[in-house]
C-alpha atoms as a PDB file:
ATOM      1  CA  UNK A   1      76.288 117.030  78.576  1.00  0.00           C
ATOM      2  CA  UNK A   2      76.776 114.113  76.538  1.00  0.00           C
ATOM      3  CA  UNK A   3      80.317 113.664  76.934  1.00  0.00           C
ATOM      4  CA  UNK A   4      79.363 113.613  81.045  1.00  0.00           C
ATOM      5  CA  UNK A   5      76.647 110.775  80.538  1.00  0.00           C
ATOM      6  CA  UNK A   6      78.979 108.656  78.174  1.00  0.00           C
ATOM      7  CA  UNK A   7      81.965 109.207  80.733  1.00  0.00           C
ATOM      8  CA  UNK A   8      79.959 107.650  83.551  1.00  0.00           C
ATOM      9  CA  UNK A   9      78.393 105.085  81.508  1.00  0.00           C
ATOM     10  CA  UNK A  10      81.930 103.624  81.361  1.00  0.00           C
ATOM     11  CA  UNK A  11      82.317 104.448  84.412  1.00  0.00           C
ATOM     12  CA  UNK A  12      80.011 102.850  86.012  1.00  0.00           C
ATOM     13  CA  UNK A  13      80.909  99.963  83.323  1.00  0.00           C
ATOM     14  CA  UNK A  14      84.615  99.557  84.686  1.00  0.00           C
ATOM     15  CA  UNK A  15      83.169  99.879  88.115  1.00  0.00           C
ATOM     16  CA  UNK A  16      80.891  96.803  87.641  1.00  0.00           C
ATOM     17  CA  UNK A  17      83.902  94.661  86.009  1.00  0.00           C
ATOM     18  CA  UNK A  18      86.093  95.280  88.813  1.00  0.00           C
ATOM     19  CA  UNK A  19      83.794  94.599  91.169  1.00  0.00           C
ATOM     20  CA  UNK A  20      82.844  91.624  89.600  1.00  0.00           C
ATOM     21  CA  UNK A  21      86.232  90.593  88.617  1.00  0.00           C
ATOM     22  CA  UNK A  22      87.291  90.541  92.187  1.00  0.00           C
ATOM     23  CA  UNK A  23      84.600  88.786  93.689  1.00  0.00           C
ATOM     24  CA  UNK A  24      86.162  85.760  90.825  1.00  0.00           C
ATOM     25  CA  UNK A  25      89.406  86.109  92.237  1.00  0.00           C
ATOM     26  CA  UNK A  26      88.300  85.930  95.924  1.00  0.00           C
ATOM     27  CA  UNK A  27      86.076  82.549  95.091  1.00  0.00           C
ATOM     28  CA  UNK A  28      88.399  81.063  93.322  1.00  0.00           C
ATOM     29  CA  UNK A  29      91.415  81.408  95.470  1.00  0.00           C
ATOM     30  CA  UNK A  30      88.859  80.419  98.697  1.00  0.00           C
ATOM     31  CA  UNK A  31      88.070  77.681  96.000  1.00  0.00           C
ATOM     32  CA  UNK A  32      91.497  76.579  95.784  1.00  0.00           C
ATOM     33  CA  UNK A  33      92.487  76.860  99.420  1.00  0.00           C
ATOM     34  CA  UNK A  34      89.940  74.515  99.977  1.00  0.00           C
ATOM     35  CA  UNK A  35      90.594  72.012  97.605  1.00  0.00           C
ATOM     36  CA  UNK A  36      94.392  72.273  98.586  1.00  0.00           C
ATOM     37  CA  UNK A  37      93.109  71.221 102.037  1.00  0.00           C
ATOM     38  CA  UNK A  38      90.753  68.480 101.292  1.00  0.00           C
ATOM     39  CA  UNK A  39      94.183  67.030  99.310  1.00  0.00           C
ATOM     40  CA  UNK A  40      96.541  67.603 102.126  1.00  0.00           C
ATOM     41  CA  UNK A  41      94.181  65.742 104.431  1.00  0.00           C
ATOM     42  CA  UNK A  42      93.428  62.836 102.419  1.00  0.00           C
ATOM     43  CA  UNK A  43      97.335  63.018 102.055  1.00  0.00           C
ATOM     44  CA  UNK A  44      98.114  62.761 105.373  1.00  0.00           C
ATOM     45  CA  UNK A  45      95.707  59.776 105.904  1.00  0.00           C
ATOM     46  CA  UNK A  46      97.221  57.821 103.107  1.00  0.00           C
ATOM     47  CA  UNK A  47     100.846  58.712 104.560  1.00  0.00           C
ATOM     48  CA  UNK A  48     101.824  60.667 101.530  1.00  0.00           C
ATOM     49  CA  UNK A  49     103.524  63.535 102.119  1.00  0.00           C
ATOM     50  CA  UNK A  50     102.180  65.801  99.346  1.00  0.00           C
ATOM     51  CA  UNK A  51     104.906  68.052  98.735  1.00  0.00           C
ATOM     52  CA  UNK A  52     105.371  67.496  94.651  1.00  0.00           C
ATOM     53  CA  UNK A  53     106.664  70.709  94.334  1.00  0.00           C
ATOM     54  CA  UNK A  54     109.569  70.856  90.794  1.00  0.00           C
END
């Protein structure tokens, strides 16, 4: 019985750092999209083109 309670412990443990792990990936690439646009926009106001891509 304790092996059972220890095994869901970490578990539910791995379960909660996925969860939250993914939830960092989804804001930060939202995050980034974001930021990418703001850039392109004030880019394309300025009459840069904004492709600095090496």
């Amino acid at each position: 019985m304790g092996f059972i309670n220890g095994f869901l412990s970490y578990l539910l443990l791995l379960i909660i750092f996925v969860v939250v792990s993914g939830a960092a990936i989804f804001l930060g690439i939202t995050i980034r999209k974001s930021t990418n646009a703001k850039a392109e926009k004030a880019g394309s106001e300025t009459g840069e083109t904004g492709s600095s891509q090496g």
